[in-house]
Structure formats: structure tokens, C-alpha cells
Protein backbone atom coordinates (compact mmCIF):
# COMPACT_ATOMS: atom_id res chain seq x y z
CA UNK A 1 60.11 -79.40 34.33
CA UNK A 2 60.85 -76.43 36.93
CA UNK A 3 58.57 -76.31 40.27
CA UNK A 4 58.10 -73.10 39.19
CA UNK A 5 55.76 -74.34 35.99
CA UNK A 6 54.04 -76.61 38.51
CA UNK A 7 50.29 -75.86 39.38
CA UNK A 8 47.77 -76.67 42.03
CA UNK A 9 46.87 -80.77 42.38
CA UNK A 10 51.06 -81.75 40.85
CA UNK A 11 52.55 -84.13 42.44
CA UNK A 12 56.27 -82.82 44.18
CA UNK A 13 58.39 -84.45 46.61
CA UNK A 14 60.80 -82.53 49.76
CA UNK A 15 64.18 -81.72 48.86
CA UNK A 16 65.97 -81.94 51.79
CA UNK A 17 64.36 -82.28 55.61
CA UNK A 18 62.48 -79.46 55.77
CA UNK A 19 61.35 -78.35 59.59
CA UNK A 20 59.62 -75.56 61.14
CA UNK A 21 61.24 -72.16 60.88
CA UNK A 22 59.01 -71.15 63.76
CA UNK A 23 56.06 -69.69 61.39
CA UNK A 24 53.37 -72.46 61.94
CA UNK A 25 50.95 -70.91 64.29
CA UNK A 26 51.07 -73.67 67.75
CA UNK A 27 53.96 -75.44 65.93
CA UNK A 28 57.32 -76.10 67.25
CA UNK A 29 60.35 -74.36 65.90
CA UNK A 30 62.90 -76.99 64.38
CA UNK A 31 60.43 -79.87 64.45
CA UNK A 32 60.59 -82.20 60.91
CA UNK A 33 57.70 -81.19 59.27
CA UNK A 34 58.50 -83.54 55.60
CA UNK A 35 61.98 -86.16 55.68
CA UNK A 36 63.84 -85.80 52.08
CA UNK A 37 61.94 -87.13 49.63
CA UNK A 38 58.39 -87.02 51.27
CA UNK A 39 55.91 -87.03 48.45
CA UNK A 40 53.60 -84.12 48.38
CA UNK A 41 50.76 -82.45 46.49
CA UNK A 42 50.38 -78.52 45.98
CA UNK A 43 47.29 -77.13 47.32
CA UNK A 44 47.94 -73.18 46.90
CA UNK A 45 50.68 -71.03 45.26
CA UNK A 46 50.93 -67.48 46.48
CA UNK A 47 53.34 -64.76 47.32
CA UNK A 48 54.66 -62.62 50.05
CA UNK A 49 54.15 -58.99 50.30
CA UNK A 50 58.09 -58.50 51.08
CA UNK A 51 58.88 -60.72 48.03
CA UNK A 52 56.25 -60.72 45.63
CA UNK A 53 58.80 -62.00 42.91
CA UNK A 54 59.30 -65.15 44.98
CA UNK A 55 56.08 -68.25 44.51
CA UNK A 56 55.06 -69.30 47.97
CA UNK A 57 53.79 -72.96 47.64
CA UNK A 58 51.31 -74.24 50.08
CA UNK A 59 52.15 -78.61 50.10
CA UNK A 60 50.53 -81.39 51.88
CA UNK A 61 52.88 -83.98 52.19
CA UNK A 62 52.44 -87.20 52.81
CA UNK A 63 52.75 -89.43 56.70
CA UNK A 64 53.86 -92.83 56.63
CA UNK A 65 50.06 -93.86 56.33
CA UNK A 66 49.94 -91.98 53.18
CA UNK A 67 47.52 -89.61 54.74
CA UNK A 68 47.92 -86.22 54.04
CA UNK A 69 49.18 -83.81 56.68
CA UNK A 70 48.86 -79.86 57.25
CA UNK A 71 49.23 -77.75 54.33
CA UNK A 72 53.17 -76.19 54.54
CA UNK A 73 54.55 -73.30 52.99
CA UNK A 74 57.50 -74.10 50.82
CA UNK A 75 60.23 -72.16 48.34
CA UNK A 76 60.31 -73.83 44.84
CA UNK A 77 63.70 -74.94 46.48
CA UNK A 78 62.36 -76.46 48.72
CA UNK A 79 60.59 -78.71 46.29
CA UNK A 80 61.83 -81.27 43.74
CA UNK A 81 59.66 -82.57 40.66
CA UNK A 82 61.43 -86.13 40.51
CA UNK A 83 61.86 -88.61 43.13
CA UNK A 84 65.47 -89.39 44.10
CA UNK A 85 66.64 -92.19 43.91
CA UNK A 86 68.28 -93.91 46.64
CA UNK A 87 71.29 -96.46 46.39
């Protein structure tokens, strides 16, 4: 399955560290917003005006508490459907 087929309430996980570009209103640019392999859930798929061809996902992911943080805007490649697997 492709994050792209992916809907509102699936389950995804981070792809790499992903940080603040500097877009999250009273955020810090650079800060890690989800490690590599954070678990997430979509809340909200959308697009950009400049890129309308281009999903927009809005994720939650998850603190070490498994409590859910701020929703985050992601890329689908951004996002991964399967956990990794770590040696």
C-alpha cells in the first residue's frame, strides 16, 4: 500500500527525523518534531494552492507516553506505511 491510498484515522509511521521547516506558527525552526519511525495517525489530507497535485497530510504522532502530539503537516514522503525494522 502507497501513503497516497491512505485515508483519515490509518495508522503511518515518520520516515526519517522530520523537524520544523519554520511553518508551525510559535514553533522553532529545526526543532524534531517526530524521530524515524514515530508512529502516527492521519487526521486531515489536503492540498496547497501552489501544488494542488501534491496531498498535504495533517499527522499526530505519537510522544514517548503514547500521547498524541500537535497535528503536523507531512509529504506522502515523509510518511511510511510499515514500521522499520531495526537490527
Amino acid at each position: 500500500m502507497r501513503v497516497e491510498d491512505l485515508d483519515i484515522g490509518d495508522i503511518v509511521y515518520a520516515a526519517t527525523v522530520i523537524t520544523d521547516d519554520g511553518s508551525i506558527p510559535g514553533g522553532i525552526e529545526g526543532e524534531v518534531l517526530a524521530e524515524a519511525g514515530t508512529r502516527g495517525v492521519i487526521t486531515m489530507i489536503g492540498h496547497i494552492e501552489e501544488q494542488p497535485e501534491r496531498s498535504v497530510f495533517l499527522v499526530r504522532f505519537e510522544d514517548r507516553e503514547l500521547n498524541l502530539g500537535n497535528p503536523i503537516g507531512c509529504w506522502a514522503e515523509d510518511l511510511i506505511v510499515e514500521p522499520r525494522l531495526v537490527n
